[in-house]
C-alpha atoms as a PDB file:
ATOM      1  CA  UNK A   1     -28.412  32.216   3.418  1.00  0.00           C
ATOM      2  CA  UNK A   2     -29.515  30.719   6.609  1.00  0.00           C
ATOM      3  CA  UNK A   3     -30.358  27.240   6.967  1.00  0.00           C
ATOM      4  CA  UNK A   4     -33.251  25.711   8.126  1.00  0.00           C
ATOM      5  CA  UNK A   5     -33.625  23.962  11.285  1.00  0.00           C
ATOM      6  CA  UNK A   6     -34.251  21.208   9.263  1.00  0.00           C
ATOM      7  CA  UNK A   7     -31.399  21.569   7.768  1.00  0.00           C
ATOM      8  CA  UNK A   8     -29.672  22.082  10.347  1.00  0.00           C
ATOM      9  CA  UNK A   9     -30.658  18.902  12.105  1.00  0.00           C
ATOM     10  CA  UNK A  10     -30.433  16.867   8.936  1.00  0.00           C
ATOM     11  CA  UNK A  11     -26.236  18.067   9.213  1.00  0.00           C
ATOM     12  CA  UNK A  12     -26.244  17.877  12.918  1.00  0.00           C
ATOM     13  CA  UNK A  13     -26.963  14.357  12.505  1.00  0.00           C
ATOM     14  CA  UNK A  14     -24.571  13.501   9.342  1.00  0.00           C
ATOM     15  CA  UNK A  15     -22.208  14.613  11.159  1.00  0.00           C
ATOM     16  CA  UNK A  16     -22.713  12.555  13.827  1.00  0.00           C
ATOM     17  CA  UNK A  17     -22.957   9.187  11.540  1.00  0.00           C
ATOM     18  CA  UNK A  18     -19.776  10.383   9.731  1.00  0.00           C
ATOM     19  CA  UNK A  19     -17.905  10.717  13.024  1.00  0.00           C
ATOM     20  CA  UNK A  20     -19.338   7.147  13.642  1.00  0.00           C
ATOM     21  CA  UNK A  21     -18.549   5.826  10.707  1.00  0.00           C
ATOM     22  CA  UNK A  22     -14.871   7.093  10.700  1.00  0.00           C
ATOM     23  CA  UNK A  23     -14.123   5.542  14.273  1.00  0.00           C
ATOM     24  CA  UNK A  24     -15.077   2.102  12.424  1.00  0.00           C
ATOM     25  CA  UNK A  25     -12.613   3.116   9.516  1.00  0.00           C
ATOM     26  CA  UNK A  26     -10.070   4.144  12.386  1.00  0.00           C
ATOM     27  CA  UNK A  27     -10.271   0.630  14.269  1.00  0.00           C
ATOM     28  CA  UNK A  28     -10.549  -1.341  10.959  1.00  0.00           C
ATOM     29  CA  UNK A  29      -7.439   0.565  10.000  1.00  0.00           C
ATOM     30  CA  UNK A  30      -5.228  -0.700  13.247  1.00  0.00           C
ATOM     31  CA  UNK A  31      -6.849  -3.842  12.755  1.00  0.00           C
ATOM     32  CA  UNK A  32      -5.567  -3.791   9.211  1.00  0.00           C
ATOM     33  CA  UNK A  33      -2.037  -2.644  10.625  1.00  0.00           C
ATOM     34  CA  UNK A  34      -1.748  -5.701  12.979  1.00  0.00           C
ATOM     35  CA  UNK A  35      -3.000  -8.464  10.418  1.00  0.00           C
ATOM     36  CA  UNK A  36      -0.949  -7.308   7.783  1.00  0.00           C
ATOM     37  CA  UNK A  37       2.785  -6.917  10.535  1.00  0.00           C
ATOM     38  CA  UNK A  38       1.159 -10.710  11.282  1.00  0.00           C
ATOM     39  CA  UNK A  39       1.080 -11.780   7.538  1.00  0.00           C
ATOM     40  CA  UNK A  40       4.972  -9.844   7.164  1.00  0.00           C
ATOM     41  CA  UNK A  41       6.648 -11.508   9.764  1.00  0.00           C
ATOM     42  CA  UNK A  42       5.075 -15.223   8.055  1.00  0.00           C
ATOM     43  CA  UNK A  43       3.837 -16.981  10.474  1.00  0.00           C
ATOM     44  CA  UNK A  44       3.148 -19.807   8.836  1.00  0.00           C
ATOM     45  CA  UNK A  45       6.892 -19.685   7.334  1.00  0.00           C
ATOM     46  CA  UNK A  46       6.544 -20.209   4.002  1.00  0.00           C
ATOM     47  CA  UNK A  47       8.024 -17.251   2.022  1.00  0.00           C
ATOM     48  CA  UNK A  48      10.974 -18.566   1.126  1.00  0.00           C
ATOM     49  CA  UNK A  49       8.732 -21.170  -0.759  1.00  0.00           C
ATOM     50  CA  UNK A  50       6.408 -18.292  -2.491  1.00  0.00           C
ATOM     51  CA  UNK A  51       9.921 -16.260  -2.730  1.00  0.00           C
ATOM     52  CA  UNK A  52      11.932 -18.478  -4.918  1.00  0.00           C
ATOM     53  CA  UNK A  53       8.806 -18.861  -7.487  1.00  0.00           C
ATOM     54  CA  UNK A  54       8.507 -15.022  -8.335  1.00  0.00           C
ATOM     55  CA  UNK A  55       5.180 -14.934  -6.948  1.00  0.00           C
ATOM     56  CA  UNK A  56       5.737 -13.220  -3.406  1.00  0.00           C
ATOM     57  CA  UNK A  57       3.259 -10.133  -4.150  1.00  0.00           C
ATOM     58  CA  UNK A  58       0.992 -11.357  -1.792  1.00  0.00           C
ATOM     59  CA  UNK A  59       3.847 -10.317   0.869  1.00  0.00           C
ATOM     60  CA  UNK A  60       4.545  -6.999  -0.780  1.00  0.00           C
ATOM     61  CA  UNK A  61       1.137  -6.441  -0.480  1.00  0.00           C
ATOM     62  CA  UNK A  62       0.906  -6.702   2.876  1.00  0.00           C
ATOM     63  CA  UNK A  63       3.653  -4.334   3.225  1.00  0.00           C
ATOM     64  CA  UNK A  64       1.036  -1.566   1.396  1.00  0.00           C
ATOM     65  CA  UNK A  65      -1.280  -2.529   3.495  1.00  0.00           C
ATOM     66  CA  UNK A  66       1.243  -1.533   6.858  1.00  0.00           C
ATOM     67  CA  UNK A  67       0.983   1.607   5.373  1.00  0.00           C
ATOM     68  CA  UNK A  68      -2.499   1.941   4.545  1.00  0.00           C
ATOM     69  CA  UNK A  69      -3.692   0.687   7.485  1.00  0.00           C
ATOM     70  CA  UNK A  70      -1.979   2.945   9.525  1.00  0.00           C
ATOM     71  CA  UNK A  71      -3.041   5.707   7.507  1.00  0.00           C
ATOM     72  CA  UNK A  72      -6.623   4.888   7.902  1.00  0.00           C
ATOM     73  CA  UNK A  73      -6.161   4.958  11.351  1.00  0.00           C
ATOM     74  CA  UNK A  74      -4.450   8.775  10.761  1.00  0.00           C
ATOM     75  CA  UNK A  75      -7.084   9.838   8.447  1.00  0.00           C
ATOM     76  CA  UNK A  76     -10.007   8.726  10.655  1.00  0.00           C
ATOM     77  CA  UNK A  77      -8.767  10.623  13.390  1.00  0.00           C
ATOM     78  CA  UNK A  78      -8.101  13.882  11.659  1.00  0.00           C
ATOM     79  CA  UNK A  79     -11.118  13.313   9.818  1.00  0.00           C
ATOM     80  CA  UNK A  80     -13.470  13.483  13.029  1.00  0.00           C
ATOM     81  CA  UNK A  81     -11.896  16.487  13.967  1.00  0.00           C
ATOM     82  CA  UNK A  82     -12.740  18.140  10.636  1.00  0.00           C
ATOM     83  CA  UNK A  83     -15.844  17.114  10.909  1.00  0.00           C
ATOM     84  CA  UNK A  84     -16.780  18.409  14.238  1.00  0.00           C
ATOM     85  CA  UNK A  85     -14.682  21.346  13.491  1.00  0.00           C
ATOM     86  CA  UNK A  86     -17.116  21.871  10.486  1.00  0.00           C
ATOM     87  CA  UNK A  87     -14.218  23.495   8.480  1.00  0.00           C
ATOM     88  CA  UNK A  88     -14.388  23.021   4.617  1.00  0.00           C
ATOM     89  CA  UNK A  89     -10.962  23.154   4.247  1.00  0.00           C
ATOM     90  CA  UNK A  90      -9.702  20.548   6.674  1.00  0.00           C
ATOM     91  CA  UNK A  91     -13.039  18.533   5.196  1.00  0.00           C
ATOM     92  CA  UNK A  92     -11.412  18.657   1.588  1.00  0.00           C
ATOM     93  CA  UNK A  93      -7.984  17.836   3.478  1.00  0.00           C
ATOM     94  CA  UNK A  94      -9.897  14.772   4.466  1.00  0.00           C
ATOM     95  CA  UNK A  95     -11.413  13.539   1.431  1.00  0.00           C
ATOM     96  CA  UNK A  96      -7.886  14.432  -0.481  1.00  0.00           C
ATOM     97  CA  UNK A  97      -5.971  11.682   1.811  1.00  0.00           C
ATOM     98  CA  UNK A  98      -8.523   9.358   2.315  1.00  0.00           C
ATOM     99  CA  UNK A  99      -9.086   8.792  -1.490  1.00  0.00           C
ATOM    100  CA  UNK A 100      -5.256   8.463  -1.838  1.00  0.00           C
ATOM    101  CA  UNK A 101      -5.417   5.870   1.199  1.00  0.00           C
ATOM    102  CA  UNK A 102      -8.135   4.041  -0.649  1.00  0.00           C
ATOM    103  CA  UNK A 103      -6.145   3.980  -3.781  1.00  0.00           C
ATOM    104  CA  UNK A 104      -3.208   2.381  -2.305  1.00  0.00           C
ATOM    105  CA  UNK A 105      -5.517   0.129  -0.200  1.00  0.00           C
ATOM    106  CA  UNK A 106      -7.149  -0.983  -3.473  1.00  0.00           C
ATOM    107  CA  UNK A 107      -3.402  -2.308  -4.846  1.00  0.00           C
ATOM    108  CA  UNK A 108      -2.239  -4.099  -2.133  1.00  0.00           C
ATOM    109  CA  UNK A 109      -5.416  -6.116  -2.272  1.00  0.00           C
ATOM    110  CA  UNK A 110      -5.897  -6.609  -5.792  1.00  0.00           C
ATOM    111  CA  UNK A 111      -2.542  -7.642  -5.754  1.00  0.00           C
ATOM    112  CA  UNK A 112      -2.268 -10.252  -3.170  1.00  0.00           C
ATOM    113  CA  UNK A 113      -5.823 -11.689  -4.642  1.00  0.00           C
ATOM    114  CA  UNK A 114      -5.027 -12.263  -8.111  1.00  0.00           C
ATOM    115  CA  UNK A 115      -1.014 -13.621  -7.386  1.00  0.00           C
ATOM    116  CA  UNK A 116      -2.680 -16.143  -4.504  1.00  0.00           C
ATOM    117  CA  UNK A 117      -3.804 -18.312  -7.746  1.00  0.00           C
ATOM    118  CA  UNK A 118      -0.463 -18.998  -8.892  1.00  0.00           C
ATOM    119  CA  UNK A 119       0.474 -20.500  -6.097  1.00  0.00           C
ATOM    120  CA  UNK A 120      -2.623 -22.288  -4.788  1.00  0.00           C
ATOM    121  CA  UNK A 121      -4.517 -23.169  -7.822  1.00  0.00           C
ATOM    122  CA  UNK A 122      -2.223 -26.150  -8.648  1.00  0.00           C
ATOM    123  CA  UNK A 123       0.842 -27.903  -6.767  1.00  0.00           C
ATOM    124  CA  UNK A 124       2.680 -28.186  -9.828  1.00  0.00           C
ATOM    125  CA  UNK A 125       4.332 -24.700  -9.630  1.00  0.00           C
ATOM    126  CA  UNK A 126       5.635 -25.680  -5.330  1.00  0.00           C
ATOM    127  CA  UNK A 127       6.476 -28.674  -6.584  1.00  0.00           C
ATOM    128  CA  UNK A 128       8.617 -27.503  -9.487  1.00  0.00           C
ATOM    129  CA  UNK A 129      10.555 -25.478  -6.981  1.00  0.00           C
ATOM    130  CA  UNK A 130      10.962 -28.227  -4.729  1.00  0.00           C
ATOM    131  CA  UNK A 131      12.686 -30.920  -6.880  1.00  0.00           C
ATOM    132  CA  UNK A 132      15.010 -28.061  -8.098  1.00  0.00           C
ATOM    133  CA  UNK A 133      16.059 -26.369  -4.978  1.00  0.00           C
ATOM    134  CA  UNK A 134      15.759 -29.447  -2.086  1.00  0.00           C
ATOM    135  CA  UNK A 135      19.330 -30.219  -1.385  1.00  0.00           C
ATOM    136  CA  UNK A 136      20.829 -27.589  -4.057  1.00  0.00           C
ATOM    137  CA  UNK A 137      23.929 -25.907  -2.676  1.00  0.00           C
ATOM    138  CA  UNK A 138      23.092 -22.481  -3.477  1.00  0.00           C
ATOM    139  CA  UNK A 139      21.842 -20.400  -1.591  1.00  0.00           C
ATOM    140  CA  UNK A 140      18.196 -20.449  -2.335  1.00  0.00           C
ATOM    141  CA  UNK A 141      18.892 -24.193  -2.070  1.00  0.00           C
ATOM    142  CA  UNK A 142      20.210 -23.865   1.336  1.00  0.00           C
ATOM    143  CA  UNK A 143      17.044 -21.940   2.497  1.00  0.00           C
ATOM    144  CA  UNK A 144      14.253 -24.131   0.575  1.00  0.00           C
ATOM    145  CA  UNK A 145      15.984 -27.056   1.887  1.00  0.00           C
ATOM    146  CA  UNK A 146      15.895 -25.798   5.580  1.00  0.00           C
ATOM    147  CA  UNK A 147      12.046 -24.701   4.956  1.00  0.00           C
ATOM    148  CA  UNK A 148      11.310 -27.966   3.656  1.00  0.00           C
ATOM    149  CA  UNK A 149      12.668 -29.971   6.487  1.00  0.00           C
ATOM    150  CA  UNK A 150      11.021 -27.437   8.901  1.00  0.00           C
ATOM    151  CA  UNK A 151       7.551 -27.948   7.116  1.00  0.00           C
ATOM    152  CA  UNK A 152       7.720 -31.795   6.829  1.00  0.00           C
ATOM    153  CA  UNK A 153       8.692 -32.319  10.149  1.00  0.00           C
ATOM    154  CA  UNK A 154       6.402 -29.631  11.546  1.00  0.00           C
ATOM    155  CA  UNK A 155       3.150 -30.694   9.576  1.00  0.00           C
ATOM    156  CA  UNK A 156       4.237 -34.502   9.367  1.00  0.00           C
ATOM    157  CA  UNK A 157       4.298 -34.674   5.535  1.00  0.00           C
ATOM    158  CA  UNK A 158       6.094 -35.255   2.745  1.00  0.00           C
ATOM    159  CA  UNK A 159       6.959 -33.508  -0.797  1.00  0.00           C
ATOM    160  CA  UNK A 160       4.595 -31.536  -2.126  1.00  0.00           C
ATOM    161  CA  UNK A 161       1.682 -34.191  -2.935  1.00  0.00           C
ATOM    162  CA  UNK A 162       3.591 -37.253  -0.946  1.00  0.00           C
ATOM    163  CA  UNK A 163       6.562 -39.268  -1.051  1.00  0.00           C
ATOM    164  CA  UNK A 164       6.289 -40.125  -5.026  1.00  0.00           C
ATOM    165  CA  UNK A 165       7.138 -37.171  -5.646  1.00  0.00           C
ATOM    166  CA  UNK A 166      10.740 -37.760  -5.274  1.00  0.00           C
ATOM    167  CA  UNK A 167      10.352 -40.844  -6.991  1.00  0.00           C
ATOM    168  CA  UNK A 168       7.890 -40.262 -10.118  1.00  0.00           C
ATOM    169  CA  UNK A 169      10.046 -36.928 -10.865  1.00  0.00           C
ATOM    170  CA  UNK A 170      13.909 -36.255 -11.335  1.00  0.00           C
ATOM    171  CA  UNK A 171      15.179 -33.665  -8.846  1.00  0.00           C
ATOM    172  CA  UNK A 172      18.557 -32.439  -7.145  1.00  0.00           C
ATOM    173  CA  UNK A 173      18.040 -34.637  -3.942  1.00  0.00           C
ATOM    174  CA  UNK A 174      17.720 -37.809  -6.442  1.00  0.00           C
ATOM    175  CA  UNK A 175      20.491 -36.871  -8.043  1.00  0.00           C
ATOM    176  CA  UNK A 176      22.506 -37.076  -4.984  1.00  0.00           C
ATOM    177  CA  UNK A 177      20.984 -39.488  -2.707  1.00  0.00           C
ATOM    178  CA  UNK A 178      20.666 -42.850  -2.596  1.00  0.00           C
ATOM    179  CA  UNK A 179      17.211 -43.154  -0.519  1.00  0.00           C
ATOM    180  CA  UNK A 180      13.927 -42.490  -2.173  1.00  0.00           C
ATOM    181  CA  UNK A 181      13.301 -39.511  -0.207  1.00  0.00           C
ATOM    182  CA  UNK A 182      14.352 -37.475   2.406  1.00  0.00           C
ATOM    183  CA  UNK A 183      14.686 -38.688   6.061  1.00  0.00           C
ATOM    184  CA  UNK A 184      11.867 -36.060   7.221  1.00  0.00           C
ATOM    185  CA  UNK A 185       9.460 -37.924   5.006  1.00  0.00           C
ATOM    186  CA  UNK A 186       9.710 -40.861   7.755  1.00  0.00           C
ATOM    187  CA  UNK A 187       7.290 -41.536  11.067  1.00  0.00           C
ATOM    188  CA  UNK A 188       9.285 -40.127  14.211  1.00  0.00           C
ATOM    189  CA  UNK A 189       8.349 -41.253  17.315  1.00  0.00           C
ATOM    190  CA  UNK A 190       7.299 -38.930  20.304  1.00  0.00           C
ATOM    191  CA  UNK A 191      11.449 -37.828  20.541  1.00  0.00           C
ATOM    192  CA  UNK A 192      11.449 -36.714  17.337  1.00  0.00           C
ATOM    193  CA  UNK A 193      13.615 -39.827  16.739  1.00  0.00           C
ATOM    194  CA  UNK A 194      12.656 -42.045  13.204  1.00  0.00           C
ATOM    195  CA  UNK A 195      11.137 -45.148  14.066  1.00  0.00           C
ATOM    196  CA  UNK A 196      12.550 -47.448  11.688  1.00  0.00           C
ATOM    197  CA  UNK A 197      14.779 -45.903   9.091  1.00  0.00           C
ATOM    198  CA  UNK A 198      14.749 -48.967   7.270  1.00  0.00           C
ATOM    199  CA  UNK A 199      11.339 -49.801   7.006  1.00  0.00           C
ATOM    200  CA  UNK A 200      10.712 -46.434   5.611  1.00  0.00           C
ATOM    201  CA  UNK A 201      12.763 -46.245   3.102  1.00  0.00           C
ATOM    202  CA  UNK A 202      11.280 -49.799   1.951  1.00  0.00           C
ATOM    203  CA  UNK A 203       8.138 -47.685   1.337  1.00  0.00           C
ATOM    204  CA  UNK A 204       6.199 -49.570   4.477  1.00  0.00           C
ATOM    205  CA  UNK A 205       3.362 -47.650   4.524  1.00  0.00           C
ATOM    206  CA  UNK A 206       3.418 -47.762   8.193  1.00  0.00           C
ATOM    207  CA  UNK A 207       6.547 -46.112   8.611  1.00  0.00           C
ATOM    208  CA  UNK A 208       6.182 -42.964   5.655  1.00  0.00           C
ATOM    209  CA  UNK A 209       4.613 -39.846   5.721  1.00  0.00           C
ATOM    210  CA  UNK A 210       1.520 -40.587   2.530  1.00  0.00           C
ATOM    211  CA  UNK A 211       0.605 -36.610   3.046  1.00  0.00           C
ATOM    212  CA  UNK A 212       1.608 -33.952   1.010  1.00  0.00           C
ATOM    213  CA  UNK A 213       2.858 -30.735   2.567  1.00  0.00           C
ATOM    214  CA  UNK A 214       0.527 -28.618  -0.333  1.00  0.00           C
ATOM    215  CA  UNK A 215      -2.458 -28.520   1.444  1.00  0.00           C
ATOM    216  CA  UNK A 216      -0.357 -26.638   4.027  1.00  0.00           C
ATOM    217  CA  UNK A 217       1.639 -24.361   1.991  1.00  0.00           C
ATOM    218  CA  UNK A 218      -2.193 -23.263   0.347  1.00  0.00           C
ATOM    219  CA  UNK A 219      -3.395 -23.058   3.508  1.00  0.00           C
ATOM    220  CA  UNK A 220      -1.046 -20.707   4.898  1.00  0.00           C
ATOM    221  CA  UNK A 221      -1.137 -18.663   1.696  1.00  0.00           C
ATOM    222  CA  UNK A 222      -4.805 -18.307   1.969  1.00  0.00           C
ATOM    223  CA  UNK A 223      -4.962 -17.322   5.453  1.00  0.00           C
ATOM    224  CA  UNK A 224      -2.430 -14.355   4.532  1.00  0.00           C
ATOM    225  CA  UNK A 225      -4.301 -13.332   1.539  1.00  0.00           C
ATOM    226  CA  UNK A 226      -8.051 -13.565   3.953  1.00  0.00           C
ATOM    227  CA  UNK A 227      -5.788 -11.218   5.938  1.00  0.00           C
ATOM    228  CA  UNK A 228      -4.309  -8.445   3.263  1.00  0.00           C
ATOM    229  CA  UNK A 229      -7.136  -8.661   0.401  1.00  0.00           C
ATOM    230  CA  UNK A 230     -10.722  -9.687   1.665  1.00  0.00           C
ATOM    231  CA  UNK A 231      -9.958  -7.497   5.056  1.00  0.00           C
ATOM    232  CA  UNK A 232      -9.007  -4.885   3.263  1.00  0.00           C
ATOM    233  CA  UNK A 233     -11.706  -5.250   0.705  1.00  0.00           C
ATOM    234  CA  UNK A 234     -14.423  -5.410   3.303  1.00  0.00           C
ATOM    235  CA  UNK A 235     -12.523  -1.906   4.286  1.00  0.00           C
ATOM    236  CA  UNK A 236     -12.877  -0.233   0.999  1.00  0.00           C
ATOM    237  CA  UNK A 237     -16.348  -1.242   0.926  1.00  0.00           C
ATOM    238  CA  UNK A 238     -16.903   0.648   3.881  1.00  0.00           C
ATOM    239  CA  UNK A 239     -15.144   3.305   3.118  1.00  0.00           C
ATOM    240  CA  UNK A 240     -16.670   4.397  -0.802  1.00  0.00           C
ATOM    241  CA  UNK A 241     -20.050   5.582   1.068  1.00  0.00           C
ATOM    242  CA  UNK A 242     -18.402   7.023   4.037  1.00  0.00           C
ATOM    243  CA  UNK A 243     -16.662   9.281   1.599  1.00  0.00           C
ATOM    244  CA  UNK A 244     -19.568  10.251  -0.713  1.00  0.00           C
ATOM    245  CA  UNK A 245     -21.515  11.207   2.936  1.00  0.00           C
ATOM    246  CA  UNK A 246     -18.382  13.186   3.332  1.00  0.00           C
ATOM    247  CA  UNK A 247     -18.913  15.310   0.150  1.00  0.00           C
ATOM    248  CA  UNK A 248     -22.843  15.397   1.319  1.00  0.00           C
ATOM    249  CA  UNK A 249     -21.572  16.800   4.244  1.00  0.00           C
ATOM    250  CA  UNK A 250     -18.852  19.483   2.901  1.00  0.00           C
ATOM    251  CA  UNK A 251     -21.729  20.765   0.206  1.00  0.00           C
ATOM    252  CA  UNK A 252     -24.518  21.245   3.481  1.00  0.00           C
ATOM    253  CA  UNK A 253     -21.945  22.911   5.828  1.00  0.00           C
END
């Protein structure tokens, strides 16, 4: 049966908004693809930190979301030429990979989301780690330690919530030090070198880092999760009526 020209124009132009709508899906898909590479390679340098608690899955998801961002991308592409190709076939091909794209998409950001809150709704969990692992000789010690130093010298703080942390709290650097906390802890001056070594380890206020390195760590972890889970939320958002205009489209054609 012949369609209408009404009909025909009402297609003519869902096709158009699909084809549209699935260069915004292809775009968000390599923007997805770049974020996430970003959040894998931690920039912010913290996963050995998130590692050695257990509650890295905001890095695996990211990893998912290499994948699925890519395969937006892919799926976009051959989905515009289904659509102006007007086959029902390579329309159904489209629908069957996007929803599987959207699927994974919706794991690696549910994931990252709800395992950010162990590790930013409370210190207590960093610090934990920190006391245990700063100075330890294994090898998880030898890499918190390093990441530690880095963090405290880089951000110009100290423990987890500040210097009494080492103090208020047994830990391995305690146990094996005589100072109150680590050297990193104390004001450098513009060579890096510490301006009085003494002083600091007094507890002179002038001569101490009083910050905490937390507000950091949850900084960085919430940047990466903005990056694998609300981005890729705002994707699948997107995405759910792009499809159903898709099936709209493969019932008209």
């Amino acid at each position: 049966m012949a369609m209408s020209d009404e009909e025909k124009g009402g297609s003519v132009g869902l096709k158009a908004l699909l084809v549209f709508c699935n260069v915004i899906i292809a775009l968000c898909g390599l923007t997805l693809y770049a974020e996430t590479i970003w959040v894998a390679t931690d920039a912010y340098k913290v996963y050995p930190i998130v590692g050695v608690t257990g509650k890295d899955d905001i890095f695996a998801g990211a990893w998912i979301a290499i994948f699925t961002g890519f395969a937006f991308f892919c799926t976009a592409i051959y989905g515009i030429f289904a659509l102006i190709q007007e086959n029902r076939l390579m329309v159904v091909l489209y629908l069957g990979l996007l929803l599987i794209v959207y699927i994974f998409e919706c794991a690696s950001a549910i994931t990252s989301f709800t395992h950010r809150d162990y590790m930013v709704s409370s210190s207590n969990l960093i610090k934990k780690q920190m006391l245990r692992y700063y100075t330890d000789n294994s090898t998880p010690g030898q890499l918190i330690t390093n990441t530690w130093n880095k963090i405290m010298l880089g951000q110009q703080c100290c423990g987890t919530d500040g210097p009494l942390d080492w103090i208020n709290y047994n830990s391995t650097f305690s146990a094996t030090n005589t100072a109150p906390w680590p050297l990193n802890c104390c004001v450098r001056l513009r060579n890096f070198e510490v301006a009085d070594q003494g002083a600091c380890y007094a507890g002179d206020v002038r001569y101490v880092l009083t910050d905490g390195c937390f507000s950091y760590i949850a900084y960085s972890i919430n940047r990466y999760t903005w990056g694998v889970s609300w981005f890729g939320f705002a994707i699948l958002l997107f995405t759910l009526p792009v499809m159903l205009l898709a099936m709209l489209f493969y019932v008209r054609i």
